[in-house]
Protein backbone atom coordinates (compact mmCIF):
# COMPACT_ATOMS: atom_id res chain seq x y z
CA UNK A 1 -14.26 26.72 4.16
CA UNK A 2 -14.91 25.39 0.79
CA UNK A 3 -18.26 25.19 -0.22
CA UNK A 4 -19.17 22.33 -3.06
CA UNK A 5 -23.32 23.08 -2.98
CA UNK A 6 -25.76 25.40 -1.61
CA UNK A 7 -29.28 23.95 -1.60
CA UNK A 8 -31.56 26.93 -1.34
CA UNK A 9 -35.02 26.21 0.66
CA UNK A 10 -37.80 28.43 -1.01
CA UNK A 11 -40.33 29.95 0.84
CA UNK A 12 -43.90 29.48 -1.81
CA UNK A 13 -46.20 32.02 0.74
CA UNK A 14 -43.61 34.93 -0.91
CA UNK A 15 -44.25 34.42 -4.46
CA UNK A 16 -42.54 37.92 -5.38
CA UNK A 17 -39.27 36.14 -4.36
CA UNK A 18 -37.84 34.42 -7.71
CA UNK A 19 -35.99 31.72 -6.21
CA UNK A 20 -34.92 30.18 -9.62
CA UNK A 21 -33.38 33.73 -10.32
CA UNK A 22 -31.93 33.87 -6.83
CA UNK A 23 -29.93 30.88 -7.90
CA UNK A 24 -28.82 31.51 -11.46
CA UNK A 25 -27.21 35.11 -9.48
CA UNK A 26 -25.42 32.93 -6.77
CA UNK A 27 -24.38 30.08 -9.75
CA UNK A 28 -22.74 32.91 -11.83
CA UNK A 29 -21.33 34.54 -8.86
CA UNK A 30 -19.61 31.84 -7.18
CA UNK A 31 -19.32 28.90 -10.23
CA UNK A 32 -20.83 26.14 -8.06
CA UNK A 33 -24.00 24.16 -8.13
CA UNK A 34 -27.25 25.49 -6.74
CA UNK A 35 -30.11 23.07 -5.95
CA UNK A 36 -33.95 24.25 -5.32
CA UNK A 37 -35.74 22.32 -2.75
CA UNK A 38 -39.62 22.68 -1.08
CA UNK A 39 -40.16 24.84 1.81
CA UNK A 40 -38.42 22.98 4.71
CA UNK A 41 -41.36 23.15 7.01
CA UNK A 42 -43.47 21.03 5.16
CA UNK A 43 -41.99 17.96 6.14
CA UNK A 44 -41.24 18.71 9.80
CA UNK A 45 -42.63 15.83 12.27
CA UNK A 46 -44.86 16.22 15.20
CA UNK A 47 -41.70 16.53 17.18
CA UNK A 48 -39.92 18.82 15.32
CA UNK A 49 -43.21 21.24 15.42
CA UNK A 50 -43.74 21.09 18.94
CA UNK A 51 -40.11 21.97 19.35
CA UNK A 52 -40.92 24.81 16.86
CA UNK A 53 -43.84 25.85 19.05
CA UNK A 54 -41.29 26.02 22.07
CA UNK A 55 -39.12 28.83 20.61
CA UNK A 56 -41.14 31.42 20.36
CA UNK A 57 -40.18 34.70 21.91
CA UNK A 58 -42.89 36.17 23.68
CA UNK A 59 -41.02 38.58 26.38
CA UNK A 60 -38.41 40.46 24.08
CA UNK A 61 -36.72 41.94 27.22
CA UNK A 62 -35.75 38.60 28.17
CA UNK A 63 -33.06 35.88 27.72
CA UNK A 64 -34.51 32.59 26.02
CA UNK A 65 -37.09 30.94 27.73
CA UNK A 66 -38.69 27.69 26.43
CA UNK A 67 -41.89 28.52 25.38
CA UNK A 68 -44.67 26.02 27.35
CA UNK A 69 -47.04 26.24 24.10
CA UNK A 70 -50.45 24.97 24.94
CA UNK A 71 -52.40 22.06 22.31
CA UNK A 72 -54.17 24.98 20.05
CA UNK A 73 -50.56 26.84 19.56
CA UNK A 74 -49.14 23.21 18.43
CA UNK A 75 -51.95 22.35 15.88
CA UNK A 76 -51.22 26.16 14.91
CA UNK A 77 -47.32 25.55 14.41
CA UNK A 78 -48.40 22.35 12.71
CA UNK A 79 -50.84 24.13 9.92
CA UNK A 80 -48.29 26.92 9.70
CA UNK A 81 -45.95 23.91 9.18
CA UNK A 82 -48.01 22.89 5.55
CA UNK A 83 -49.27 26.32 4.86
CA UNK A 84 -46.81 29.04 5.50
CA UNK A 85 -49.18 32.08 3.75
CA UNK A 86 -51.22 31.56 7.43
CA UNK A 87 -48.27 33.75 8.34
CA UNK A 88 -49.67 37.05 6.20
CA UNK A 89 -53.12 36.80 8.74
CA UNK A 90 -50.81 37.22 12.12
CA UNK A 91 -50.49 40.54 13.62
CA UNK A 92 -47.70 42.50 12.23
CA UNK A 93 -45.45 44.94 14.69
CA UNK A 94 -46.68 48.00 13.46
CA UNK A 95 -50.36 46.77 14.04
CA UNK A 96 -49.52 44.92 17.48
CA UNK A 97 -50.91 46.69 20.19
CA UNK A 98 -48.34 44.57 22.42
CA UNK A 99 -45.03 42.93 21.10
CA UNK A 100 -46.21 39.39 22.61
CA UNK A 101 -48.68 39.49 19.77
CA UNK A 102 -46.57 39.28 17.52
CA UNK A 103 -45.04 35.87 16.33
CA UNK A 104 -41.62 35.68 16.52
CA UNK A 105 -39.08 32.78 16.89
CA UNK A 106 -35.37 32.43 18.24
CA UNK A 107 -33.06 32.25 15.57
CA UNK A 108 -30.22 30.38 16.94
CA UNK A 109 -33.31 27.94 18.57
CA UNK A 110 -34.27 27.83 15.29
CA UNK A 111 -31.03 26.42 13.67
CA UNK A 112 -30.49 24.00 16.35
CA UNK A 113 -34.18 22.34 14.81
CA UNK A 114 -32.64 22.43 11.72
CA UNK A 115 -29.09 21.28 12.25
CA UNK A 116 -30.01 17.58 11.25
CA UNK A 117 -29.98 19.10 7.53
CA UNK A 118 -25.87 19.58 7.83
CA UNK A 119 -24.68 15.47 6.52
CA UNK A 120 -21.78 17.13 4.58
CA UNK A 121 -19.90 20.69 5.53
CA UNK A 122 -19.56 21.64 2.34
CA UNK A 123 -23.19 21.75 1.38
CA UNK A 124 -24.77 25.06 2.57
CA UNK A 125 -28.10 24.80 3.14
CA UNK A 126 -29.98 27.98 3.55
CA UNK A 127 -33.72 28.25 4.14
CA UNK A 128 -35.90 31.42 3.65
CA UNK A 129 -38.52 31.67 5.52
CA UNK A 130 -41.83 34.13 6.06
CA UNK A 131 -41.34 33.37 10.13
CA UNK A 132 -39.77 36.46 11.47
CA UNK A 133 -36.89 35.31 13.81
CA UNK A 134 -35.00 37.16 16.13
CA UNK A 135 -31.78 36.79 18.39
CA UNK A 136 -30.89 38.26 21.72
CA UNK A 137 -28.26 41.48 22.00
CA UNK A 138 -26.50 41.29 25.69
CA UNK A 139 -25.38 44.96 25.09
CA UNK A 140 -28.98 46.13 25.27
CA UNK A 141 -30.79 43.54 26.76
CA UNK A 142 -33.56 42.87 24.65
CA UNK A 143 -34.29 40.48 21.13
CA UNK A 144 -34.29 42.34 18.17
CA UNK A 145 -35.31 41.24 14.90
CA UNK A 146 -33.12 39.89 12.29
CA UNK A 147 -33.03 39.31 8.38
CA UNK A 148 -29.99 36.51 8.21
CA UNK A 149 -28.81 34.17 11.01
CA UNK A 150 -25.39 33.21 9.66
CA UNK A 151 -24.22 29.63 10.04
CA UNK A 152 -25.08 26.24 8.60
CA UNK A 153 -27.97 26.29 7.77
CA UNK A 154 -28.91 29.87 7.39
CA UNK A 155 -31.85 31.35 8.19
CA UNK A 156 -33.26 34.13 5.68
CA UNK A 157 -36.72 35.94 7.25
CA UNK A 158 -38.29 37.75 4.50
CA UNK A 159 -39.87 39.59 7.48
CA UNK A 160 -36.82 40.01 8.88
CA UNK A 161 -35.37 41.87 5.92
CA UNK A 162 -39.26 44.35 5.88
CA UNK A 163 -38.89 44.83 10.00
CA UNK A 164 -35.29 44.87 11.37
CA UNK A 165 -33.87 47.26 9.02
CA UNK A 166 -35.15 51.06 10.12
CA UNK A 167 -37.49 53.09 8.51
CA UNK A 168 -37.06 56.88 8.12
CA UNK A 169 -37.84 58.66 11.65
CA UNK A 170 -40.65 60.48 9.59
CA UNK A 171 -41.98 57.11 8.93
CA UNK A 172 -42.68 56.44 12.13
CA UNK A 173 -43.98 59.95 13.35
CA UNK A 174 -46.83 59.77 10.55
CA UNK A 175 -47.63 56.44 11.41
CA UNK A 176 -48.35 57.38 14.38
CA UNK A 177 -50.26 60.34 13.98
CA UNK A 178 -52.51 58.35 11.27
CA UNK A 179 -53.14 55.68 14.35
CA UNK A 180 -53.95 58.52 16.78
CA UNK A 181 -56.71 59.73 14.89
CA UNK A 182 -58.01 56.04 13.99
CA UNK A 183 -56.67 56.02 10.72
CA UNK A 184 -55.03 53.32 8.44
CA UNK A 185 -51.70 53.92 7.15
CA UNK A 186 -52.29 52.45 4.13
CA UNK A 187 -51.45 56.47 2.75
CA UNK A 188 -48.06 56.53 4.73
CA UNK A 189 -47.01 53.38 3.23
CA UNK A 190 -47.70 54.17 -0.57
CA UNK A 191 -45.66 57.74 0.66
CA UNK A 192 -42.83 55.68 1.54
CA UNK A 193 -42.75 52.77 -0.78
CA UNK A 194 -39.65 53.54 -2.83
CA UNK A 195 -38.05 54.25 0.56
CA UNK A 196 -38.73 51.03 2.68
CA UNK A 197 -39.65 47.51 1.70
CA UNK A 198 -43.21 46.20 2.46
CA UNK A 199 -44.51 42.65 2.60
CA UNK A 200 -44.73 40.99 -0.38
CA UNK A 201 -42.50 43.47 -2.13
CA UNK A 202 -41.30 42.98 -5.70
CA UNK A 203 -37.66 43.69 -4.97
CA UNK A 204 -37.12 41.02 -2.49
CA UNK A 205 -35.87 38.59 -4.72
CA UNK A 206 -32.67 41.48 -5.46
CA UNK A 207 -32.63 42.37 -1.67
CA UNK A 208 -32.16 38.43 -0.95
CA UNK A 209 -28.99 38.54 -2.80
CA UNK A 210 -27.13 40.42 -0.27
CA UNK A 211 -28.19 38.27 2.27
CA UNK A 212 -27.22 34.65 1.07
CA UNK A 213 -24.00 36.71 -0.17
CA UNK A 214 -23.76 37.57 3.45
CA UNK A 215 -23.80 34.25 4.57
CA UNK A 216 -21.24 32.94 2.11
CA UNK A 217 -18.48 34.96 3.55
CA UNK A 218 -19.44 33.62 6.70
CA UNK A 219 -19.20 29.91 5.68
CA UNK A 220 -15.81 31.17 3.48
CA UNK A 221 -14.12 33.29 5.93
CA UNK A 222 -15.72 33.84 9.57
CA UNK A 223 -17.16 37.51 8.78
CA UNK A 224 -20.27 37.89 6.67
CA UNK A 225 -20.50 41.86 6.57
CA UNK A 226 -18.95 44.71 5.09
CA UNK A 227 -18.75 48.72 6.49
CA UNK A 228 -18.58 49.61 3.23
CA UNK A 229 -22.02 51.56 2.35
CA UNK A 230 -21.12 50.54 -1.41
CA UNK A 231 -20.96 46.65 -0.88
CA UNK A 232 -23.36 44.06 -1.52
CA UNK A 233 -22.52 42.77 2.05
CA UNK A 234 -22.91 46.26 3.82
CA UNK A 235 -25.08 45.20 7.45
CA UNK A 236 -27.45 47.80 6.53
CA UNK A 237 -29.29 48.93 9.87
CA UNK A 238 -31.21 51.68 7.56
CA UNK A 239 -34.32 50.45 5.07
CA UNK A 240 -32.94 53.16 2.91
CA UNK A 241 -28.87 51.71 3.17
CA UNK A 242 -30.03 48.59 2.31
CA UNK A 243 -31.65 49.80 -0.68
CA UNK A 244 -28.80 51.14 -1.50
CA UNK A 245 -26.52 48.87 -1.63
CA UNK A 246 -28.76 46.18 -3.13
CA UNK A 247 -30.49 48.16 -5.56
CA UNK A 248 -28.03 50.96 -6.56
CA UNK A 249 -24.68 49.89 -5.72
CA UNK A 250 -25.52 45.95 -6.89
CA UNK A 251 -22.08 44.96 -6.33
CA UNK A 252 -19.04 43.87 -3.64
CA UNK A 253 -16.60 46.25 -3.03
CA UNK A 254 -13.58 45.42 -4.14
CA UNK A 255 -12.01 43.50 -1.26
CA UNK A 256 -14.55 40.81 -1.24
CA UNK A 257 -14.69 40.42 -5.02
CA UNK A 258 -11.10 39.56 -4.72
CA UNK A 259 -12.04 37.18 -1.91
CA UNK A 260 -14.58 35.45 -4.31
CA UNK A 261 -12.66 35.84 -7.21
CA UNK A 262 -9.34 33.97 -5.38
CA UNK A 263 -11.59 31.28 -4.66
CA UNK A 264 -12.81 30.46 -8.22
């Protein structure tokens, strides 16, 4: 499908993301306009949040349930609503000591609160976002986290892209053994740091490319990844693959540049 616009949604609690450079790349890239507008969120209405507050996944070994949020979760949603950096105070995974404490959302729930963006279908509107969503797998029955939720509008989590990727195996293990003993892993992460992403990381705003790239080919042709391990679209499952491709590679292979390239 043809695509005239993308309006790009920036998310202002993630200052390390550049989202004016984010759309000079996809301007050059695909030769069509790119518009910057204010974190969606901001002007949801009370509706809208309590609907937000209703799609939170709490069980992650279950199908969606509506959430039944309670008055103090709402006014929550709502100041998360106006001031997404209350996002950097809620637990994280590695420091939950149960996933329900962790805030997650439904990403397809998500989109359906956000479909009354889509007036014309060849605008793409796609909103990044500190909220870490998630989707459902039937083959293992259980949410998992995710970094893009494809479609119009698109959903980019900048947690997504820190937590649903893997980190190496030894990663984990020291982690682990630093919590044991009642440590911090504040050592494991520096470590690691030019092998996973953190929060707040610089090279978000070059890891982000990938994924609105990814959602492109979804609006243009149906599939938004690539198996190729030297493609800007690669569905890296591995922190250190998506690095990879992002960082090193920094490029589509050559079947999809021919894609974009036929449609310029």
């Amino acid at each position: 499908m043809k695509i005239k616009k993308i309006i790009l949604y920036k998310e202002a609690a993630v200052p390390e993301i550049n989202t004016s450079q984010l759309a000079d790349f996809l301007s050059n890239t695909l030769s069509i306009k790119v518009e910057i507008k204010d974190n969606i969120f901001k002007e949801f209405t009370n509706e809208q949040i309590k609907n937000l507050s209703k799609i939170r996944v709490i069980d992650p070994k279950r199908t969606f349930q509506e959430y039944d949020a309670n008055d103090e979760e709402i006014e929550f949603e709502k100041k998360l609503c106006l001031d997404s950096s209350i996002m950097d105070t809620t637990t994280k995974i590695e420091n939950a000591q149960k996933i329900s404490d962790v805030l997650m959302y439904d990403g397809f729930e998500l989109q359906k609160i956000l479909r009354h963006l889509n007036t014309d279908d060849k605008v793409l509107h796609v909103i990044i976002t500190n909220r870490l969503t998630c989707t459902y797998d039937e083959r293992d029955f259980r949410y998992h986290a995710r970094t893009v939720i494809c479609a119009n509008p698109t959903i980019i989590s900048t947690s997504g892209a820190i937590e649903a990727p893997a980190k190496p195996r030894e990663y984990y293990f020291e982690v682990m053994n630093m919590k044991s003993q009642g440590l911090g892993i504040d050592s494991v992460k520096e470590k690691y740091k030019d092998k996973v992403l953190d929060y707040h990381d610089k090279r978000l705003t070059k890891i982000l490319e990938g994924f609105v790239l990814q959602s492109i080919f979804y609006h243009i042709t149906g599939e938004p990844f690539c198996e190729d391990l030297r493609c800007k679209i690669n569905n890296a499952h591995w922190q250190k693959d998506l690095l990879f491709s992002q960082l090193e590679i920094d490029e589509l292979c050559q079947k999809h540049q021919e894609i974009l390239s036929n449609l310029n």
